[in-house]
Protein backbone atom coordinates (compact mmCIF):
# COMPACT_ATOMS: atom_id res chain seq x y z
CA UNK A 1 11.80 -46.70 17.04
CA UNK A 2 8.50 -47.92 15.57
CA UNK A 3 6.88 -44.12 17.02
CA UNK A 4 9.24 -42.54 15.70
CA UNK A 5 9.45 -43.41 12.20
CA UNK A 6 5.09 -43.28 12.20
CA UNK A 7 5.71 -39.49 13.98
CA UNK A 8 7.75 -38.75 10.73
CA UNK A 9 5.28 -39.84 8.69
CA UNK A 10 2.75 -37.61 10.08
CA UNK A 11 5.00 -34.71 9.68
CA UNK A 12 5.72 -34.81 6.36
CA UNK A 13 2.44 -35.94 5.61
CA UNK A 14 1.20 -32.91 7.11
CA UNK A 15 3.74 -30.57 5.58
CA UNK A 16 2.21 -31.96 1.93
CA UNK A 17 -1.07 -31.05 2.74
CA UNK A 18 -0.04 -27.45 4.14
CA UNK A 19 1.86 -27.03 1.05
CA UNK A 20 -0.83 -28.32 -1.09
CA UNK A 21 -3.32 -25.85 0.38
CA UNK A 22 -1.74 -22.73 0.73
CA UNK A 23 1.72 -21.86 -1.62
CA UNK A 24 1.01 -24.77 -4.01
CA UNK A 25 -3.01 -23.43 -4.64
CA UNK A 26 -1.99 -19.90 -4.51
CA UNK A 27 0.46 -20.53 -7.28
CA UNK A 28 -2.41 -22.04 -9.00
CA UNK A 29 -5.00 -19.67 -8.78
CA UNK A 30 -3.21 -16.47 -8.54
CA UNK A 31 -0.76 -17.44 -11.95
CA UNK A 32 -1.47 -14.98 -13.59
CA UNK A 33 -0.74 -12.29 -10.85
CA UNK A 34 3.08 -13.47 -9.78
CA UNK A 35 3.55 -13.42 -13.89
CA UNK A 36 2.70 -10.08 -13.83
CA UNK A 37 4.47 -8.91 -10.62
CA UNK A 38 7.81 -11.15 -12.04
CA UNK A 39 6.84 -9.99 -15.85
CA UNK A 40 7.05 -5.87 -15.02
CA UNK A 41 9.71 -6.21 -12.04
CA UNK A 42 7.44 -5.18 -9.99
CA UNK A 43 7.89 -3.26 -7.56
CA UNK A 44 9.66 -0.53 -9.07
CA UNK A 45 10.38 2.43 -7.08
CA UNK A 46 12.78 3.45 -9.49
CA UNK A 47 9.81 4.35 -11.65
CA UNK A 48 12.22 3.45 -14.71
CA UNK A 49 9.42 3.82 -17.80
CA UNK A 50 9.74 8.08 -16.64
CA UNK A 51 11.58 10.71 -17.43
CA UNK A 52 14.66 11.54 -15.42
CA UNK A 53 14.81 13.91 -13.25
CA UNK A 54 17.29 17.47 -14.21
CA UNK A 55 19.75 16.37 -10.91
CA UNK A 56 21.69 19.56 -12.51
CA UNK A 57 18.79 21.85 -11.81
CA UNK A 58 18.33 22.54 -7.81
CA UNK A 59 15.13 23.31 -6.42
CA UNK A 60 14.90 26.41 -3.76
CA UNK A 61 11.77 25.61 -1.27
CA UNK A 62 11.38 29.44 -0.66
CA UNK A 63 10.50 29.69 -4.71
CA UNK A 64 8.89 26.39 -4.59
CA UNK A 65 6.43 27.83 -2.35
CA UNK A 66 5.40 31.15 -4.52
CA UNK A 67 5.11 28.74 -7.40
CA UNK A 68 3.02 26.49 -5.35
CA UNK A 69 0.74 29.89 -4.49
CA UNK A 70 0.67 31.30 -7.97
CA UNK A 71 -0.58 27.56 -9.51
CA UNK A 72 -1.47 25.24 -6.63
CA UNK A 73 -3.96 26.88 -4.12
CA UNK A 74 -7.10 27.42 -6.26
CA UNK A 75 -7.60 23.18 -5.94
CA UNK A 76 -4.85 22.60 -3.26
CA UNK A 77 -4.53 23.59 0.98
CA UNK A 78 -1.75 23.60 2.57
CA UNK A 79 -2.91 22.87 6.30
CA UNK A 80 0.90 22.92 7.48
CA UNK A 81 1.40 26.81 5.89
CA UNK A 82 -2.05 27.65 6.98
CA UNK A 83 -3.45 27.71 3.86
CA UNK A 84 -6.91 26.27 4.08
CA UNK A 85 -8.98 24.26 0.94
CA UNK A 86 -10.88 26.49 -1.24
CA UNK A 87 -13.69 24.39 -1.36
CA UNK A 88 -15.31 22.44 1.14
CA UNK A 89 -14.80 18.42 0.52
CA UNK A 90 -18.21 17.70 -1.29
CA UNK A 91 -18.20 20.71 -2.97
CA UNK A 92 -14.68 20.31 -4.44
CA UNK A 93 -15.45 16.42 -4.83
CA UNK A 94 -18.54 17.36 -7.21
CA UNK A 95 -16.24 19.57 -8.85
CA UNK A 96 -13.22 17.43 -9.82
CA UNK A 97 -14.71 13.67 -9.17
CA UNK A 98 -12.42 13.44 -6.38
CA UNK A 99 -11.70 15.94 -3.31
CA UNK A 100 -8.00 17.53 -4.16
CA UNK A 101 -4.91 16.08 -1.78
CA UNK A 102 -3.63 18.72 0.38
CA UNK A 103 -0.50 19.25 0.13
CA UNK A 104 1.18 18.95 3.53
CA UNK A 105 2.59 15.60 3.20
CA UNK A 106 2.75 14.51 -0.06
CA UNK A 107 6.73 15.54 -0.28
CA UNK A 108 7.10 12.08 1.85
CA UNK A 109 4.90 9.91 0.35
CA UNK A 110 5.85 10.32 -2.77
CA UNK A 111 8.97 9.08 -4.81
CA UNK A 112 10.50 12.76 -6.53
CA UNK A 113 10.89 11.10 -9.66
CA UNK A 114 7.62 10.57 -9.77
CA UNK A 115 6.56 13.22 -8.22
CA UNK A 116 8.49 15.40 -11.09
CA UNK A 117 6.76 13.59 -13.73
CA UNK A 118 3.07 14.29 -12.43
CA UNK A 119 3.98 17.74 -12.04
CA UNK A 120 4.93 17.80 -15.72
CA UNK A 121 2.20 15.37 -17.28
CA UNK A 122 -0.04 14.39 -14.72
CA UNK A 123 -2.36 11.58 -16.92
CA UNK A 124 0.84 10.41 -18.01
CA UNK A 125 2.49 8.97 -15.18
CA UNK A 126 -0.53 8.06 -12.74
CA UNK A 127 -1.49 6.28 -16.16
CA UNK A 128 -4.98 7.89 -15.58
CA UNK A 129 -6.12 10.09 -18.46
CA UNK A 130 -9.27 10.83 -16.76
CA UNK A 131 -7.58 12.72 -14.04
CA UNK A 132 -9.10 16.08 -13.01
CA UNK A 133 -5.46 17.40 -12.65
CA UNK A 134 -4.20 19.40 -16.28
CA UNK A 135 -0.69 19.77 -16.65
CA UNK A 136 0.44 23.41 -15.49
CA UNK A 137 2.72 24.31 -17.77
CA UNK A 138 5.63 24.36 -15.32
CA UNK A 139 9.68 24.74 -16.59
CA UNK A 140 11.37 22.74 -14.65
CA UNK A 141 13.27 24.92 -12.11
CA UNK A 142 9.80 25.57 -10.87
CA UNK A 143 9.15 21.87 -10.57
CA UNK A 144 11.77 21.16 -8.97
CA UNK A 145 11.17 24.07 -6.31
CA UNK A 146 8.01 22.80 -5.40
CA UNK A 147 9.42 19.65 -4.83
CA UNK A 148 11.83 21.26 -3.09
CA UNK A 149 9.05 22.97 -0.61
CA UNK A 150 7.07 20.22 -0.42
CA UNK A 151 9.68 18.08 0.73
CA UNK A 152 10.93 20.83 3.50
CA UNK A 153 7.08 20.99 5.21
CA UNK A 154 6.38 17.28 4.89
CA UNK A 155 6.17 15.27 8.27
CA UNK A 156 9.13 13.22 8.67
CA UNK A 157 7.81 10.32 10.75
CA UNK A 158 4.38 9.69 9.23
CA UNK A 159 3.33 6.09 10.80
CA UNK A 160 1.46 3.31 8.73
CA UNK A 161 -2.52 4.85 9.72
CA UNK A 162 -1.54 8.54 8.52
CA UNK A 163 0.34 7.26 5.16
CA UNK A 164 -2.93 5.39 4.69
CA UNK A 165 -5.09 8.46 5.20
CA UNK A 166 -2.93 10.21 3.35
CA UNK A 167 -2.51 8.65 0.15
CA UNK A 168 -5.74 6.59 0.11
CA UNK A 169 -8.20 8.21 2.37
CA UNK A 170 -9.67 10.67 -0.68
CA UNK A 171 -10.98 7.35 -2.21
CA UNK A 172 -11.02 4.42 0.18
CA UNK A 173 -13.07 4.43 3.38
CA UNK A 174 -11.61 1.87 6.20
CA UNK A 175 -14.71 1.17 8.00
CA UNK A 176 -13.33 -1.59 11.12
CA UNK A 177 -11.33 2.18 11.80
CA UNK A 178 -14.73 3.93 11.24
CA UNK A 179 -13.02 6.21 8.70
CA UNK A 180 -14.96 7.35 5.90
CA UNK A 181 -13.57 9.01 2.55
CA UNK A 182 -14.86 12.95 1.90
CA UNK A 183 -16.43 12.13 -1.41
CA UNK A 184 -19.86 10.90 -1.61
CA UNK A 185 -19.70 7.15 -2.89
CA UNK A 186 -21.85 8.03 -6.12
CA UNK A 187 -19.62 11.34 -6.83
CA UNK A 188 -16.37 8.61 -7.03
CA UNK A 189 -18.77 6.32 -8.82
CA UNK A 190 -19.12 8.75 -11.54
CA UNK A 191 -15.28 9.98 -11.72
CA UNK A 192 -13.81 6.33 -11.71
CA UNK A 193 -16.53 3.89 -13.01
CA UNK A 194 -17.28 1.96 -9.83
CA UNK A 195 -17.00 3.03 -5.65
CA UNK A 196 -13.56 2.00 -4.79
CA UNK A 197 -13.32 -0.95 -1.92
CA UNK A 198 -13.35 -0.13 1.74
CA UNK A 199 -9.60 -1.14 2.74
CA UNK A 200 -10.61 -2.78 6.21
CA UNK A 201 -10.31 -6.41 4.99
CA UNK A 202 -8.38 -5.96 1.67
CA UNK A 203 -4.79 -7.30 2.81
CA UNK A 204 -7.06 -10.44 3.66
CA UNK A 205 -8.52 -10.53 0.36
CA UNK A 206 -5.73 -9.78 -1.90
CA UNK A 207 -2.34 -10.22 0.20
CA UNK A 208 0.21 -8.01 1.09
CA UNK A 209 2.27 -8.75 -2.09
CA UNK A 210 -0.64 -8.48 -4.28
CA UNK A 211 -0.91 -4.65 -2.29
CA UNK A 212 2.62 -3.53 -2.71
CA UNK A 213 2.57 -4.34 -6.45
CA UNK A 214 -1.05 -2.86 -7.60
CA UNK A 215 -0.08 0.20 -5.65
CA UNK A 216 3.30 0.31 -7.36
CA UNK A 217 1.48 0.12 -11.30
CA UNK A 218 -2.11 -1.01 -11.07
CA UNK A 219 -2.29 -0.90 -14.80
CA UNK A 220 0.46 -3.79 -14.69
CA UNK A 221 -1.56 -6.30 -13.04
CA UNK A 222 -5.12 -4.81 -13.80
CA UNK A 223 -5.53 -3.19 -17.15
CA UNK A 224 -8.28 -1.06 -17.27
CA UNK A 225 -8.77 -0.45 -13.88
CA UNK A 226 -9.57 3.28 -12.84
CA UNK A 227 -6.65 3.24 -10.11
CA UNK A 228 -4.61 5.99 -11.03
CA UNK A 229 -1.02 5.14 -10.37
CA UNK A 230 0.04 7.29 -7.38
CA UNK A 231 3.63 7.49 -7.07
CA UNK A 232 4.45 6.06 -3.60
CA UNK A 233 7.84 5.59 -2.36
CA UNK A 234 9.30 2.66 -1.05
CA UNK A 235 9.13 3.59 2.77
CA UNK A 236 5.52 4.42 2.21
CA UNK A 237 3.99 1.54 0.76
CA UNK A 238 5.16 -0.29 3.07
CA UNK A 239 3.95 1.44 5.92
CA UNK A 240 0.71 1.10 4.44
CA UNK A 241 0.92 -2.47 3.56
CA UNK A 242 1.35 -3.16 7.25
CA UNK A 243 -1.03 -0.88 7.97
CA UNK A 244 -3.67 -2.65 6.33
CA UNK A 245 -2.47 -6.27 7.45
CA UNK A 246 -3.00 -4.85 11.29
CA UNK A 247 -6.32 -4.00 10.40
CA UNK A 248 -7.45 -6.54 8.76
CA UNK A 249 -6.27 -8.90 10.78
CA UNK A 250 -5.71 -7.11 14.24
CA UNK A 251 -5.58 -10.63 16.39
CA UNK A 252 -2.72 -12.31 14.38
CA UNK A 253 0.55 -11.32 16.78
CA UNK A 254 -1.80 -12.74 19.77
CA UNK A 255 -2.98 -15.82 17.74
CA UNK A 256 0.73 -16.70 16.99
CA UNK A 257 1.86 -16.18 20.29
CA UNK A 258 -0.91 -18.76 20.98
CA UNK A 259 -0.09 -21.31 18.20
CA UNK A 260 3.23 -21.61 18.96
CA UNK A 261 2.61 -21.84 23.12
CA UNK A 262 0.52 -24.87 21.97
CA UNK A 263 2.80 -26.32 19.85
CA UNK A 264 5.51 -26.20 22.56
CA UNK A 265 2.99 -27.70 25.19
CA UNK A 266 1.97 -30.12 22.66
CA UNK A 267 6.14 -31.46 21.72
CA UNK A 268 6.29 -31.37 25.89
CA UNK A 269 3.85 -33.70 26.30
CA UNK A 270 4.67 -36.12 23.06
CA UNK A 271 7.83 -36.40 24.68
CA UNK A 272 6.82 -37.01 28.34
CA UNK A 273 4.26 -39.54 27.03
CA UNK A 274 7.25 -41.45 25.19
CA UNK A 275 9.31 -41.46 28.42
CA UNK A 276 6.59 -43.27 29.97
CA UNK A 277 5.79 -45.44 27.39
CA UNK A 278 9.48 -46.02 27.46
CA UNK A 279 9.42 -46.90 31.37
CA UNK A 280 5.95 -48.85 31.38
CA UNK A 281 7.72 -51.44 28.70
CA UNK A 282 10.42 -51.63 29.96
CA UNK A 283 11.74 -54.99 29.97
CA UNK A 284 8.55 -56.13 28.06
CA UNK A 285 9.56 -58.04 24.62
C-alpha cells in the first residue's frame, strides 16, 4: 500500500510539472495572443466586419467568365481555361511586388463573402492598402458571376500541400519541401517591408492555433504587419494548418506510436515487478 500511495505521488507530481511547463507557461508568455484570438472571436469565417453579400442577385459562370476576360487576364491566368500568365513570374513580380494568383483555384479557397468584398474593394478587406490590386469598378451581378465561374472551374478536392501552394506559395517558400516562392526575396522585400518566413518550421514556432487565427485577420493579432488578410475558408485553413504541422514536424505520428508503446511496456513491467515484490515478501512482517 506504501508503493502505491509514493506511485501517486509521482504522478501528480509529474502532472504539475507538465502543466507548469507547457499550458501553464504558454498562458504566460503567449497572453497577449489568446486575448486577442478570444478578444476578436477569432476565427471568423463568417467574415462579419464585411459587407453582405446580394443572395438576391445570382451569378451565371458563363458571364462570370467574359467578365473575368474583359477585366481579369491582363494580371491574371487561368491555367484550368488555358489561359496562360501574361507575364512571366519575375517579370510580373517586379511589376506588382508580388507575382498575380492564377485563378484556377481560388473559387475553393476562398470564403464568397470574402471573396465578394475583394472583388469590390480589394485594400479594404485583405486590410492591405498597399495591395497592387485597384478595385475594378465591378456592379455586382458581374461580381457575383465571376464568383460564380470561379467556383464552377475550381478543384474540388484540393489536399493540405496544394491549398498551401495555392494560397501561400506567391510569398512563402517551404524549403524542408524544397519549394521556393516565384518572387525574388528582395522584390517581396520591397512590396511588404521585410521577406516573408519560409513556412517549413512555422507550426513549430508559432502553433497551429496561433496559424489558424493570423491567417483568419493578421491585423487582429499583429497590427502593422504587411500580411494582407486573404480570405480563406474554413475547410482551407485547415488543410493548411495540418499541412504545415506534417512538415514541420513529419516524425510526430511515429514518435507517438513510440511513446505510448513505452509507456505500456513501462505500466507492464511496474506491475510485474509489484507481483514479485508481492510474492518475495510474502509472509515477511
Amino acid at each position: 500500500m506504501k508503493e502505491l500511495k509514493i506511485l501517486i505521488i509521482m504522478i501528480i507530481l509529474v502532472l504539475i510539472g507538465y502543466w507548469g511547463i507547457e499550458p501553464l507557461a504558454h498562458s504566460i508568455m503567449h497572453k497577449h495572443i489568446e486575448e486577442a484570438i478570444h478578444k476578436n472571436n477569432l476565427p471568423d469565417y463568417e467574415y462579419s466586419d464585411l459587407e453582405p453579400m446580394p443572395h438576391s442577385i445570382k451569378g451565371d459562370a458563363k458571364r462570370g467568365k467574359e467578365v473575368v476576360q474583359m477585366f481579369c487576364t491582363s494580371c491574371h491566368g487561368v491555367k484550368v481555361d488555358n489561359v496562360p500568365a501574361p507575364m512571366d513570374p519575375k517579370t510580373a513580380a517586379e511589376s506588382y511586388g508580388v507575382v498575380p494568383p492564377d485563378l484556377s483555384n481560388l473559387g475553393a479557397l476562398l470564403d464568397e463573402k470574402f471573396l465578394y468584398n475583394f472583388l469590390k474593394d480589394p485594400a479594404k478587406a485583405s486590410e492591405f492598402p498597399k495591395i497592387s490590386m485597384p478595385a475594378m469598378g465591378l456592379d455586382d451581378q458581374q461580381i457575383m458571376d465571376v464568383i460564380a465561374y470561379m467556383k464552377s472551374i475550381a478543384k474540388k478536392d484540393m489536399d493540405g500541400k496544394e491549398a498551401t501552394i495555392e494560397a501561400c506559395g506567391r510569398c512563402h517558400s517551404i524549403k524542408y519541401k524544397k519549394f521556393y516562392t516565384d518572387a525574388p526575396p528582395d522584390v517581396l522585400k520591397a512590396y511588404l517591408g521585410k521577406v516573408p518566413p519560409d513556412f517549413s518550421v512555422i507550426h513549430r514556432a508559432k502553433g497551429g492555433e496561433y496559424i489558424i487565427a493570423f491567417v483568419n485577420k493578421p491585423q487582429a493579432l499583429l497590427p502593422g504587419t504587411s500580411m494582407p488578410r486573404v480570405g480563406l475558408n474554413k475547410e482551407a485553413t485547415e488543410k493548411i494548418e495540418q499541412y504545415l504541422g506534417e512538415i514541420a514536424d513529419p516524425n510526430k505520428e511515429a514518435r507517438t506510436k513510440i511513446g505510448i508503446g513505452v509507456l505500456l511496456y513501462m505500466l507492464v513491467m511496474i506491475g510485474l515487478t509489484y507481483a514479485w515484490k508481492k510474492k518475495m515478501w510474502k509472509g515477511i512482517h
